[in-house]
N, C-alpha and C. Protein backbone atom coordinates (compact mmCIF):
# COMPACT_ATOMS: atom_id res chain seq x y z
N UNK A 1 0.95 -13.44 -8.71
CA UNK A 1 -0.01 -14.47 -8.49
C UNK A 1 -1.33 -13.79 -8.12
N UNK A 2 -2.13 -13.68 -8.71
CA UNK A 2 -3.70 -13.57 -8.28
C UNK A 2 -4.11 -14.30 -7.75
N UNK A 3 -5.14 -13.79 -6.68
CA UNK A 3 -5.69 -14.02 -5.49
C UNK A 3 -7.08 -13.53 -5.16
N UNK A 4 -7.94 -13.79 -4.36
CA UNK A 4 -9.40 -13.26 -4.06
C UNK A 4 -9.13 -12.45 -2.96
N UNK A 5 -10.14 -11.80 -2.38
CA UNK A 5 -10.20 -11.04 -1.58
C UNK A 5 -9.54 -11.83 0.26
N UNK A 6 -9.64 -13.53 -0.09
CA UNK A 6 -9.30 -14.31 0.91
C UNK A 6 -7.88 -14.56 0.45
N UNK A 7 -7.46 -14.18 -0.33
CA UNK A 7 -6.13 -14.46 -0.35
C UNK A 7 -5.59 -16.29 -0.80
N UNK A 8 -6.65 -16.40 -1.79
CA UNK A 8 -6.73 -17.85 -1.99
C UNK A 8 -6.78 -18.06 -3.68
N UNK A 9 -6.03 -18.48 -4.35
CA UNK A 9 -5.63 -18.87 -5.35
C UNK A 9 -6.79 -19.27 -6.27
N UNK A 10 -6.70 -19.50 -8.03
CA UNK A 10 -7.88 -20.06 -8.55
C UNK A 10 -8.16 -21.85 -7.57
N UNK A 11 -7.14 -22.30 -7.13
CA UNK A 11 -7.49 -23.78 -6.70
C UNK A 11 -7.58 -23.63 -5.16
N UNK A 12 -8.86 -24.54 -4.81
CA UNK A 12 -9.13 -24.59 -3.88
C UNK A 12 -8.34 -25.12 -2.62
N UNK A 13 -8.02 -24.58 -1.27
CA UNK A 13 -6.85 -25.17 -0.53
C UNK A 13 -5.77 -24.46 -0.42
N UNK A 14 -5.36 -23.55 -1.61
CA UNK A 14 -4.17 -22.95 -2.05
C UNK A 14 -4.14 -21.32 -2.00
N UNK A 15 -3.56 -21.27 -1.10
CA UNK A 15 -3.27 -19.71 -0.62
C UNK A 15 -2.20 -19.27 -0.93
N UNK A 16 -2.02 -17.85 -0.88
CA UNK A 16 -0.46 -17.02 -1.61
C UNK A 16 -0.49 -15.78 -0.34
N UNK A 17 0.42 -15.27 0.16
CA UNK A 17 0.61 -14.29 0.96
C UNK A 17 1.47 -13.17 -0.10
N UNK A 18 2.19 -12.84 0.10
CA UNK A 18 2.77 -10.87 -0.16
C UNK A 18 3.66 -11.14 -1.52
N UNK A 19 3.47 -11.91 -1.78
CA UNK A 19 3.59 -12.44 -3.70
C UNK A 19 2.37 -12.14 -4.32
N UNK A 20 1.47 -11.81 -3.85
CA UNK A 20 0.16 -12.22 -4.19
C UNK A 20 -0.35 -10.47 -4.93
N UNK A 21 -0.85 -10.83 -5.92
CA UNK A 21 -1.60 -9.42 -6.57
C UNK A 21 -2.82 -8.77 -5.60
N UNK A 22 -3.00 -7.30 -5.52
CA UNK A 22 -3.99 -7.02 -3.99
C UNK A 22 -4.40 -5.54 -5.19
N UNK A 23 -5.80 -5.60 -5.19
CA UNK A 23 -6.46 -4.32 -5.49
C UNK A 23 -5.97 -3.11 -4.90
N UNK A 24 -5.58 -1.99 -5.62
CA UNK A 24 -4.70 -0.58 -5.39
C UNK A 24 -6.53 0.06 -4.84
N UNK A 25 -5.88 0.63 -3.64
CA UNK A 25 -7.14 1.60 -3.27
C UNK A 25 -7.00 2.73 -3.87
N UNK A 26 -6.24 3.13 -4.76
CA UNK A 26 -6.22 4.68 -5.64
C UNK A 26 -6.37 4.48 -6.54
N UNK A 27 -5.91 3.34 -7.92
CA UNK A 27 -5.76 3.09 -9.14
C UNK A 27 -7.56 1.90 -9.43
N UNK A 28 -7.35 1.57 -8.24
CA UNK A 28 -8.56 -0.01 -8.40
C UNK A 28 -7.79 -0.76 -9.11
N UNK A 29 -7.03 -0.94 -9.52
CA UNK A 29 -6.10 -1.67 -10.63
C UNK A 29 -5.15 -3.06 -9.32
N UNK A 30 -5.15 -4.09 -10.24
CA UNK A 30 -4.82 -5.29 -9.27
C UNK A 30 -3.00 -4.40 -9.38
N UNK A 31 -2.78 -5.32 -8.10
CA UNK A 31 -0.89 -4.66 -8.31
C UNK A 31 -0.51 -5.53 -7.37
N UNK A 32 1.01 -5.80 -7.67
CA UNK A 32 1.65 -6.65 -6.52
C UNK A 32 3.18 -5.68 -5.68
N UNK A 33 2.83 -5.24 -4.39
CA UNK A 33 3.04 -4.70 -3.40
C UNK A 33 3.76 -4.92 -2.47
N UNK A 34 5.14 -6.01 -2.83
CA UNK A 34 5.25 -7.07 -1.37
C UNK A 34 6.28 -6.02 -0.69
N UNK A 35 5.84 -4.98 -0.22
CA UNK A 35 5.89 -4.09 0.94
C UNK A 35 5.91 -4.18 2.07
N UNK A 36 6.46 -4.05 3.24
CA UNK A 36 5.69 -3.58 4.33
C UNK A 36 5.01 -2.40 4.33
N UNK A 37 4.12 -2.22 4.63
CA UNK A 37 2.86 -3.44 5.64
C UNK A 37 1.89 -4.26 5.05
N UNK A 38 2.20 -3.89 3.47
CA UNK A 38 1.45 -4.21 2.94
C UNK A 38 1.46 -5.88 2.53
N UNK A 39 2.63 -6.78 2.32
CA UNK A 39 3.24 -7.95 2.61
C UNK A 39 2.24 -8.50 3.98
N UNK A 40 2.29 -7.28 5.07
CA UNK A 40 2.34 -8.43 6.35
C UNK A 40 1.06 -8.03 6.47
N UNK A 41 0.50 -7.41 6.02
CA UNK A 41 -1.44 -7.42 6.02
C UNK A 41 -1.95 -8.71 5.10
N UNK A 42 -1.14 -8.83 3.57
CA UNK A 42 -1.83 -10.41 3.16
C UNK A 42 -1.20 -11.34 3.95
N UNK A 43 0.17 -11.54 4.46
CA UNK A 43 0.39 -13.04 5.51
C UNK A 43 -0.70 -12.89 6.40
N UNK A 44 -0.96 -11.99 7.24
CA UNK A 44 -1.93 -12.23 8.54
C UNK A 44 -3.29 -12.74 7.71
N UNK A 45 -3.34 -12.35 6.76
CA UNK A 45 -4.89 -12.60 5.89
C UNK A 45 -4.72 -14.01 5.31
N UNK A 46 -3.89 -14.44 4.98
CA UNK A 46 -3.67 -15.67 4.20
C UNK A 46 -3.31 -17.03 5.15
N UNK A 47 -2.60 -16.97 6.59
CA UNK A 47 -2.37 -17.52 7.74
C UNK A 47 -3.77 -17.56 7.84
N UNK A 48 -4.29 -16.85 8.51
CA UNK A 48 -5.69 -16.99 8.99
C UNK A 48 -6.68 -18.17 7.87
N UNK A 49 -6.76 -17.83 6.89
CA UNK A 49 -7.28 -18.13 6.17
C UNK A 49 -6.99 -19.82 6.15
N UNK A 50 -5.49 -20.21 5.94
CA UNK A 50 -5.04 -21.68 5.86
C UNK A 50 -5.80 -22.07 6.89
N UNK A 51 -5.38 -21.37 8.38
CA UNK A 51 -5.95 -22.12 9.17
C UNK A 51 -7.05 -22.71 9.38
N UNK A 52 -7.96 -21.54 9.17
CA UNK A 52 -9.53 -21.88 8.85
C UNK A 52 -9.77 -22.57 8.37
N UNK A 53 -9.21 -23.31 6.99
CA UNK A 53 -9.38 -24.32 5.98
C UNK A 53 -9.31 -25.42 6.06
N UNK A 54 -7.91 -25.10 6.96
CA UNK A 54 -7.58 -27.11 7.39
C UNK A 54 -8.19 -27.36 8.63
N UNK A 55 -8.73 -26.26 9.37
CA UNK A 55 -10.43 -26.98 9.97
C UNK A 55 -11.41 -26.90 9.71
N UNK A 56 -11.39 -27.32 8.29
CA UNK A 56 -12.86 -27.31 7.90
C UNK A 56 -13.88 -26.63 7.52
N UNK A 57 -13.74 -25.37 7.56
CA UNK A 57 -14.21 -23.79 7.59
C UNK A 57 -14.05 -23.03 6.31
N UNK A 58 -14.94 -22.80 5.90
CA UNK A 58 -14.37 -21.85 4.37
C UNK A 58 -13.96 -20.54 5.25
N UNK A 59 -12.85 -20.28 4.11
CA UNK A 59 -12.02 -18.90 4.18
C UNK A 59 -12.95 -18.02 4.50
N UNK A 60 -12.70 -16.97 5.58
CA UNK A 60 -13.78 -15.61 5.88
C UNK A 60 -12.51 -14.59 6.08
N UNK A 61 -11.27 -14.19 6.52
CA UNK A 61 -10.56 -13.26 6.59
C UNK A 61 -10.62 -12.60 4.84
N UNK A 62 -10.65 -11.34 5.17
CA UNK A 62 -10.73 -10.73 3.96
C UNK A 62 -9.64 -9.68 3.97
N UNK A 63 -8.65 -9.60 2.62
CA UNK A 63 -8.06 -8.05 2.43
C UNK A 63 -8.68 -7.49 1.81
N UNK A 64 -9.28 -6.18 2.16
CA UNK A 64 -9.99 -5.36 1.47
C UNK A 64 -9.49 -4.78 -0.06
N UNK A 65 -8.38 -4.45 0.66
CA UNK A 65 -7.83 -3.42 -0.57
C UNK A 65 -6.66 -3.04 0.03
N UNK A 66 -5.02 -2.33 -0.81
CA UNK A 66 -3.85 -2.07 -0.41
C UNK A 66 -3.65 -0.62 -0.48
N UNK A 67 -2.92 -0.10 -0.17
CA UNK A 67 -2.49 1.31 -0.68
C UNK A 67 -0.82 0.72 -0.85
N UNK A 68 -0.06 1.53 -2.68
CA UNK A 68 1.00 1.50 -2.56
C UNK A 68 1.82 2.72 -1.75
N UNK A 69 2.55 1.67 -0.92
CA UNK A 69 2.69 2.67 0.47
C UNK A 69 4.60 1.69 0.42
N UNK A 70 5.30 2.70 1.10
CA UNK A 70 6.41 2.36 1.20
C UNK A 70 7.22 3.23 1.95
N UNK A 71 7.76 2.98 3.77
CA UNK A 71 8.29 4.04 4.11
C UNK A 71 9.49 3.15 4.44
N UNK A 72 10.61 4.00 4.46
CA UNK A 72 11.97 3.09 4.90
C UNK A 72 12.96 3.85 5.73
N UNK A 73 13.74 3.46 6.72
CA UNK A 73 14.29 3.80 7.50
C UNK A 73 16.04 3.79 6.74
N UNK A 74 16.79 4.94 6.06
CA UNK A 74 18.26 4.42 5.49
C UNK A 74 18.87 5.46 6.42
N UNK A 75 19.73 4.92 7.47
CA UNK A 75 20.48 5.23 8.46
C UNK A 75 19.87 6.69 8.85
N UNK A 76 18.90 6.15 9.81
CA UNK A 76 17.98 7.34 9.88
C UNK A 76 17.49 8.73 9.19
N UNK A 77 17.83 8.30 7.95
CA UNK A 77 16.54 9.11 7.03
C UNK A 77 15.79 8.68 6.40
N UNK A 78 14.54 9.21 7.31
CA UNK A 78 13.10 8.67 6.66
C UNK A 78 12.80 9.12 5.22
N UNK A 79 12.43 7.92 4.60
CA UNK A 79 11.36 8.63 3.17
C UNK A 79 10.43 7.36 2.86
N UNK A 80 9.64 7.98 1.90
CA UNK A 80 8.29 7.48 1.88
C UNK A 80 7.51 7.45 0.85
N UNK A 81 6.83 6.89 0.64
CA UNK A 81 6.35 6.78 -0.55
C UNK A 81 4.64 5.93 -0.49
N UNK A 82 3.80 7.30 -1.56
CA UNK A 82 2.35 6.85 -0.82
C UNK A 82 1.64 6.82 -2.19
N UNK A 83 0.51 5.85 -2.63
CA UNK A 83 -0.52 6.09 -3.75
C UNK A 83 0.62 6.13 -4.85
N UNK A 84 -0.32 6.74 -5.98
CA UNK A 84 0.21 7.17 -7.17
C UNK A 84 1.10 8.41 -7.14
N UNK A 85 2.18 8.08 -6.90
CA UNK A 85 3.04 9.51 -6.83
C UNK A 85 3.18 9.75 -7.75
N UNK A 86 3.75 9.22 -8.92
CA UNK A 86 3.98 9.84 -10.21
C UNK A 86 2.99 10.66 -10.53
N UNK A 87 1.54 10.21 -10.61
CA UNK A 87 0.40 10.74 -10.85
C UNK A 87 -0.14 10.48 -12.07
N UNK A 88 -1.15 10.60 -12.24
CA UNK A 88 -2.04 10.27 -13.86
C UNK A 88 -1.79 11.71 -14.54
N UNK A 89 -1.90 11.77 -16.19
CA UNK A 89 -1.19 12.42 -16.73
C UNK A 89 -2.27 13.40 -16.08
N UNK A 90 -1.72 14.80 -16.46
CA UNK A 90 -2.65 15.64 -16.24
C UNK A 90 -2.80 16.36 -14.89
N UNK A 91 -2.32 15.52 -13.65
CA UNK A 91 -2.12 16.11 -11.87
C UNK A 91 -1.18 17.44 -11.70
N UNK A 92 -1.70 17.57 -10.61
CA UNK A 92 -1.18 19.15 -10.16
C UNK A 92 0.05 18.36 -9.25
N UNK A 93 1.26 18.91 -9.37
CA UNK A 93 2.18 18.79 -8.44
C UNK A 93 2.48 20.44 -7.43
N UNK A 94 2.92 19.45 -6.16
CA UNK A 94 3.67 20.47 -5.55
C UNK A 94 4.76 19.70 -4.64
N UNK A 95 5.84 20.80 -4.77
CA UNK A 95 6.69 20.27 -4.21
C UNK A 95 7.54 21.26 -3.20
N UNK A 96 7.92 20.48 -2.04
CA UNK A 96 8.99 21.64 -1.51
C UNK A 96 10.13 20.81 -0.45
N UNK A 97 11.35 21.89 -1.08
CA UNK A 97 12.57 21.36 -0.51
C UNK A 97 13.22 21.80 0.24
N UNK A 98 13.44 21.51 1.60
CA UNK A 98 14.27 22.57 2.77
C UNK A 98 15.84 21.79 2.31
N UNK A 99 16.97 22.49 1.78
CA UNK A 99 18.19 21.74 1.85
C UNK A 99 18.76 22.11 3.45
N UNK A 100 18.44 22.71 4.24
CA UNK A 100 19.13 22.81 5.14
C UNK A 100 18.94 21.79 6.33
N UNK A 101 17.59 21.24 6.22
CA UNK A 101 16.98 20.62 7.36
C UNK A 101 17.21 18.69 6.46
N UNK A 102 17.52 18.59 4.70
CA UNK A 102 17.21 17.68 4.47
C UNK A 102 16.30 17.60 4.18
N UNK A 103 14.85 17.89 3.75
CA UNK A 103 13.76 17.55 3.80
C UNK A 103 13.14 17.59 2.33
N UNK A 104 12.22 16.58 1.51
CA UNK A 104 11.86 16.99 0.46
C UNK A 104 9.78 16.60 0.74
N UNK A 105 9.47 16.80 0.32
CA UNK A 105 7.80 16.66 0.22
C UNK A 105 7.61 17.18 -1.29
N UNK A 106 6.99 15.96 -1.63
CA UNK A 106 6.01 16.18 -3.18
C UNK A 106 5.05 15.62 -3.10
N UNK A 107 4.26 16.38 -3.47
CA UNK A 107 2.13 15.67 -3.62
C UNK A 107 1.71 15.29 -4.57
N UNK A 108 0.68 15.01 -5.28
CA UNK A 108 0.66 15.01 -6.47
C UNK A 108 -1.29 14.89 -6.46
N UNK A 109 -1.63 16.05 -6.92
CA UNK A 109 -3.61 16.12 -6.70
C UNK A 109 -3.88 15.51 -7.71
N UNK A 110 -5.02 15.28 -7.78
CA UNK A 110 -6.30 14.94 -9.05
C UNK A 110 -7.17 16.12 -8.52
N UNK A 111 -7.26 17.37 -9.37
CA UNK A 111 -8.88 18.07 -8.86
C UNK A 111 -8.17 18.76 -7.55
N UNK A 112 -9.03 18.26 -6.28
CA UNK A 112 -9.17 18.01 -4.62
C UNK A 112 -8.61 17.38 -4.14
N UNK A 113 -8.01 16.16 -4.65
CA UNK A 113 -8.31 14.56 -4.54
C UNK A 113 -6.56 14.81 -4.07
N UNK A 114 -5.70 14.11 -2.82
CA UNK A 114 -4.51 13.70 -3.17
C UNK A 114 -4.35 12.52 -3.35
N UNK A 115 -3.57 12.25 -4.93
CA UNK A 115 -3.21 10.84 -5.48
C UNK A 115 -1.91 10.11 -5.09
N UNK A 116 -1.27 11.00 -4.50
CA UNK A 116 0.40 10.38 -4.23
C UNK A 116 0.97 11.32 -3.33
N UNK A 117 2.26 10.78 -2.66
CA UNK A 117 3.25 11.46 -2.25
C UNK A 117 4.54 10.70 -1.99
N UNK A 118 5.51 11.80 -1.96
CA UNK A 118 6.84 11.20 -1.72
C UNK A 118 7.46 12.24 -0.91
N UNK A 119 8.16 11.65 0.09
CA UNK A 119 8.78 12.16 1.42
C UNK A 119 10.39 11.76 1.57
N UNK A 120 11.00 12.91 1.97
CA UNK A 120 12.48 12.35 2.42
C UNK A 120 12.64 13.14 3.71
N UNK A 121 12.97 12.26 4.73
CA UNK A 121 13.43 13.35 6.32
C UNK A 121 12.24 13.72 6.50
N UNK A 122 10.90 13.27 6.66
CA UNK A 122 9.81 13.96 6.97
C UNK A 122 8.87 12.71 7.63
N UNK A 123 9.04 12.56 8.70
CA UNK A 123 8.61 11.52 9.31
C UNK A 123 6.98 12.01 9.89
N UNK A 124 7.00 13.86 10.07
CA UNK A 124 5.54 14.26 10.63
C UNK A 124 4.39 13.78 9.64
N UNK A 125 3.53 12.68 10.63
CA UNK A 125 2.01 12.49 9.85
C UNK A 125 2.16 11.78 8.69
N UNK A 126 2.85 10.80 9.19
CA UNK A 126 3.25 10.11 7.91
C UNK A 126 1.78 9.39 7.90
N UNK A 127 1.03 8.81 9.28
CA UNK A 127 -0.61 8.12 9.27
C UNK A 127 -1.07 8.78 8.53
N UNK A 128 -1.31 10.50 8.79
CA UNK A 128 -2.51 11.05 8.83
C UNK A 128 -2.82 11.39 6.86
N UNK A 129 -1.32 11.26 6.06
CA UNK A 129 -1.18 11.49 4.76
C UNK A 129 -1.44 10.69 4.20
N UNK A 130 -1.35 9.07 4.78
CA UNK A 130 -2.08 7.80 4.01
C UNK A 130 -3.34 7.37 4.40
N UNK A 131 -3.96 7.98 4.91
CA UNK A 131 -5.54 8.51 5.71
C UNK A 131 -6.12 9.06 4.07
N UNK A 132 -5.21 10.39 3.85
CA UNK A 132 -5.84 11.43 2.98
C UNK A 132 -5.59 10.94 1.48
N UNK A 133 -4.87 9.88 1.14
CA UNK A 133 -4.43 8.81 -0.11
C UNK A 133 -5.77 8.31 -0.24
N UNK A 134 -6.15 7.43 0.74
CA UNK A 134 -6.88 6.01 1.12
C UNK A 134 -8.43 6.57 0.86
N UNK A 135 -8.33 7.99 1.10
CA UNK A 135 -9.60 8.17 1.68
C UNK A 135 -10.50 8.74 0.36
C-alpha cells in the first residue's frame, strides 16, 4: 500500500501503518519493510497522524525515510541484517567467519560507501553499523 511521507493513503482520512510502502534510505526506491522497528516507526507515525485528523488538524507527523534493517533474537543467536546486503552488481564484499566463537560478518561497499550487512552472533555495534548504512 502506498503512502506519503504522513503515512496517509491516496484518500483523504485514510491511513496505513507497517503494510505501508516507506522510501529505502540506501536504494531511494519505495519498499515495504513490515519489520521491526521499522513497522513500529510507521504505527507511531500513522497513530499520531489519525489522531490529529479526527481533531481536525491536517496530518504533520512525518516518516522520513526507512533503512532495510532486520535484527532477530533465535534462541539467543543474534543476526542481522542491514541496507542492501546483497549489494548492487558490481560491490566489494568482505566477509569473515570465526567457526569457533559462531560468528559470521559480511559487508558489502559501493566505492567508500557501506551498502549492506549481514551478521550472525555479533551483537557488537549493531547502532553504530546502521549509523554507517543510513549515513
Amino acid at each position: 500500500m502506498l503512502t506519503n511521507k504522513h503515512q496517509q493513503t491516496n484518500m483523504p482520512g485514510v491511513f496505513a501503518g507497517d503494510c505501508a510502502e516507506a522510501v529505502d534510505k540506501v536504494s531511494g526506491k519505495n519498499m515495504v519493510n513490515a519489520i521491526q522497528p521499522n513497522s513500529a516507526g510507521q504505527a507511531r507515525i500513522t497513530v499520531t497522524n489519525v489522531v490529529t485528523y479526527a481533531r481536525g488538524k491536517p496530518a504533520h507527523a512525518d516518516l522520513n525515510d526507512v533503512t532495510h534493517i532486520n535484527v532477530l533474537d533465535t534462541l539467543g543467536l543474534i543476526s542481522g541484517s542491514f541496507g542492501d546486503w546483497q549489494g548492487p552488481r558490481g560491490c566489494n564484499h568482505l566477509e569473515q567467519t570465526n567457526n569457533t566463537s559462531g560468528r559470521h560478518l559480511s559487508l558489502c561497499f559501493q566505492e567508500d560507501v557501506t551498502m549492506g550487512r549481514n551478521v550472525v552472533g555479533w551483537a557488537d555495534h549493531i547502532g553504530a553499523m546502521r549509523g554507517l548504512i543510513e549515513s
